[in-house]
Structure formats: C-alpha cells, structure tokens
Protein backbone atom coordinates (compact mmCIF):
# COMPACT_ATOMS: atom_id res chain seq x y z
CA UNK A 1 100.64 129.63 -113.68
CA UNK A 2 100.82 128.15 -117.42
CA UNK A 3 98.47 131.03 -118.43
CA UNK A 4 100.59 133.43 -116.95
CA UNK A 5 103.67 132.38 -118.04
CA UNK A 6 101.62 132.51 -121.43
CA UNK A 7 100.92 136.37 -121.13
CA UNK A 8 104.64 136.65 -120.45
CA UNK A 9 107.01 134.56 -122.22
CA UNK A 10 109.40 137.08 -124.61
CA UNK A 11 108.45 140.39 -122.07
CA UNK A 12 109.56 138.91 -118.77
CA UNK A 13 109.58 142.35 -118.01
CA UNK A 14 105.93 142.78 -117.70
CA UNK A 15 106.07 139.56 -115.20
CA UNK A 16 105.87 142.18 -112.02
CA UNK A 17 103.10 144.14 -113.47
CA UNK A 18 100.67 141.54 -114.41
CA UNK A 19 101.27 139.87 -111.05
CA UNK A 20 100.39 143.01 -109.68
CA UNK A 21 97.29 142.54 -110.47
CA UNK A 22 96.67 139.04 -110.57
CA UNK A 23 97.47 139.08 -106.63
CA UNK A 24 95.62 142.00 -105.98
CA UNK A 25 92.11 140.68 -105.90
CA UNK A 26 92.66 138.37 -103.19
CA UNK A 27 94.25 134.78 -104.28
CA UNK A 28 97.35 133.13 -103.97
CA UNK A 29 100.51 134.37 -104.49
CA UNK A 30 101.40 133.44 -107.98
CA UNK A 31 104.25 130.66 -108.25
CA UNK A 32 107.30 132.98 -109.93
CA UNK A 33 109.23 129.65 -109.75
CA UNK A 34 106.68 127.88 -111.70
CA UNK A 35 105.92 130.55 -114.38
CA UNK A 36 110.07 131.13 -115.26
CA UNK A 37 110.32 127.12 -115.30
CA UNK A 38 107.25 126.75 -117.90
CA UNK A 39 109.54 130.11 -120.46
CA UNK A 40 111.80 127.47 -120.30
CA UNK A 41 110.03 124.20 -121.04
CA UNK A 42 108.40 126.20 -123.87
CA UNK A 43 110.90 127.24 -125.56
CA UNK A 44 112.87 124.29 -125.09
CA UNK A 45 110.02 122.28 -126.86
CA UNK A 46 109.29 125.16 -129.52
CA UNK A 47 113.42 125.17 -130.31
CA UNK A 48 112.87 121.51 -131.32
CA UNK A 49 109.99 122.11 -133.68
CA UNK A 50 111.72 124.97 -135.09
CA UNK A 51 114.67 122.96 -135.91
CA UNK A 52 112.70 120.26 -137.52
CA UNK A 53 110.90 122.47 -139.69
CA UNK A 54 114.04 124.04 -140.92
CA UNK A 55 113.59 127.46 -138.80
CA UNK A 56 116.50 129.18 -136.63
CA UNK A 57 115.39 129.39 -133.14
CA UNK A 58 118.64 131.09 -132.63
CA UNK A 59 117.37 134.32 -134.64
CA UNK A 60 117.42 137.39 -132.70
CA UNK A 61 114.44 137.51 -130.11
CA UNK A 62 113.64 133.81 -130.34
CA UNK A 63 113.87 130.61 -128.37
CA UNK A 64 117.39 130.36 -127.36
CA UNK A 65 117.24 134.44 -126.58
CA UNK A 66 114.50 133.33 -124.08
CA UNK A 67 116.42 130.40 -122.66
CA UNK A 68 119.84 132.41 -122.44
CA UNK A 69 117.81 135.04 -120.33
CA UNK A 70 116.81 133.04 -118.29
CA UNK A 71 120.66 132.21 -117.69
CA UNK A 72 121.18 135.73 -117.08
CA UNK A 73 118.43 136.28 -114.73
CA UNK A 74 118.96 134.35 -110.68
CA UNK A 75 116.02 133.17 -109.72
CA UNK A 76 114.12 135.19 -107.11
C-alpha cells in the first residue's frame, strides 16, 4: 500500500484510476484506508523536516495542503 500511496500522494485524484488497475489483474483489494493514512504520516514527517531546514510546508501545494485535504475528504 506504501508504494501506492507513493504514486499518489499530492494527486489523490488519480487514487481511483491507478487502483483500477492495480485490482484488475487479480489480487487483493487495495487497503484505501491504509494508503490515505500513510499521505498523512508522510507529510506529517516531511512538515517536520521542512521546518527544521527553514522551508514553509505551508506554501501552496505542500504538506499541510495535503494534510488539510485530507480533512476535507470523509473517509470511504
């Protein structure tokens, strides 16, 4: 699920389309749960670094526009 989330993470709108075909050739339903937990873990952990090293994780499209997404967005 890591490596999905991976593929993902900033265009949670392609989510449905890779899963598409990540399911179709015949394994286990991918964990949505999982992958939209791991956006969050990462970003929580790359918001830290960023702050350390004197970036703004709160610049348009980063970290904390990831995190407050996932705010927005009710789990499935």
């Amino acid at each position: 699920m890591m490596d999905l989330a991976v593929l993902t993470l900033g265009h949670e709108e392609r989510l449905e389309d890779l899963l598409a075909g990540y399911d179709a050739d015949g394994r286990e339903s991918a964990d949505r749960t999982a992958i939209r937990t791991w956006w969050s873990l990462r970003s929580l952990t790359a918001a830290r670094w960023l702050l350390e090293h004197g970036f703004d994780p709160d610049a348009p499209g980063c970290e904390f526009d990831v995190l407050r997404a996932r705010m927005d967005d009710p789990a499935p």
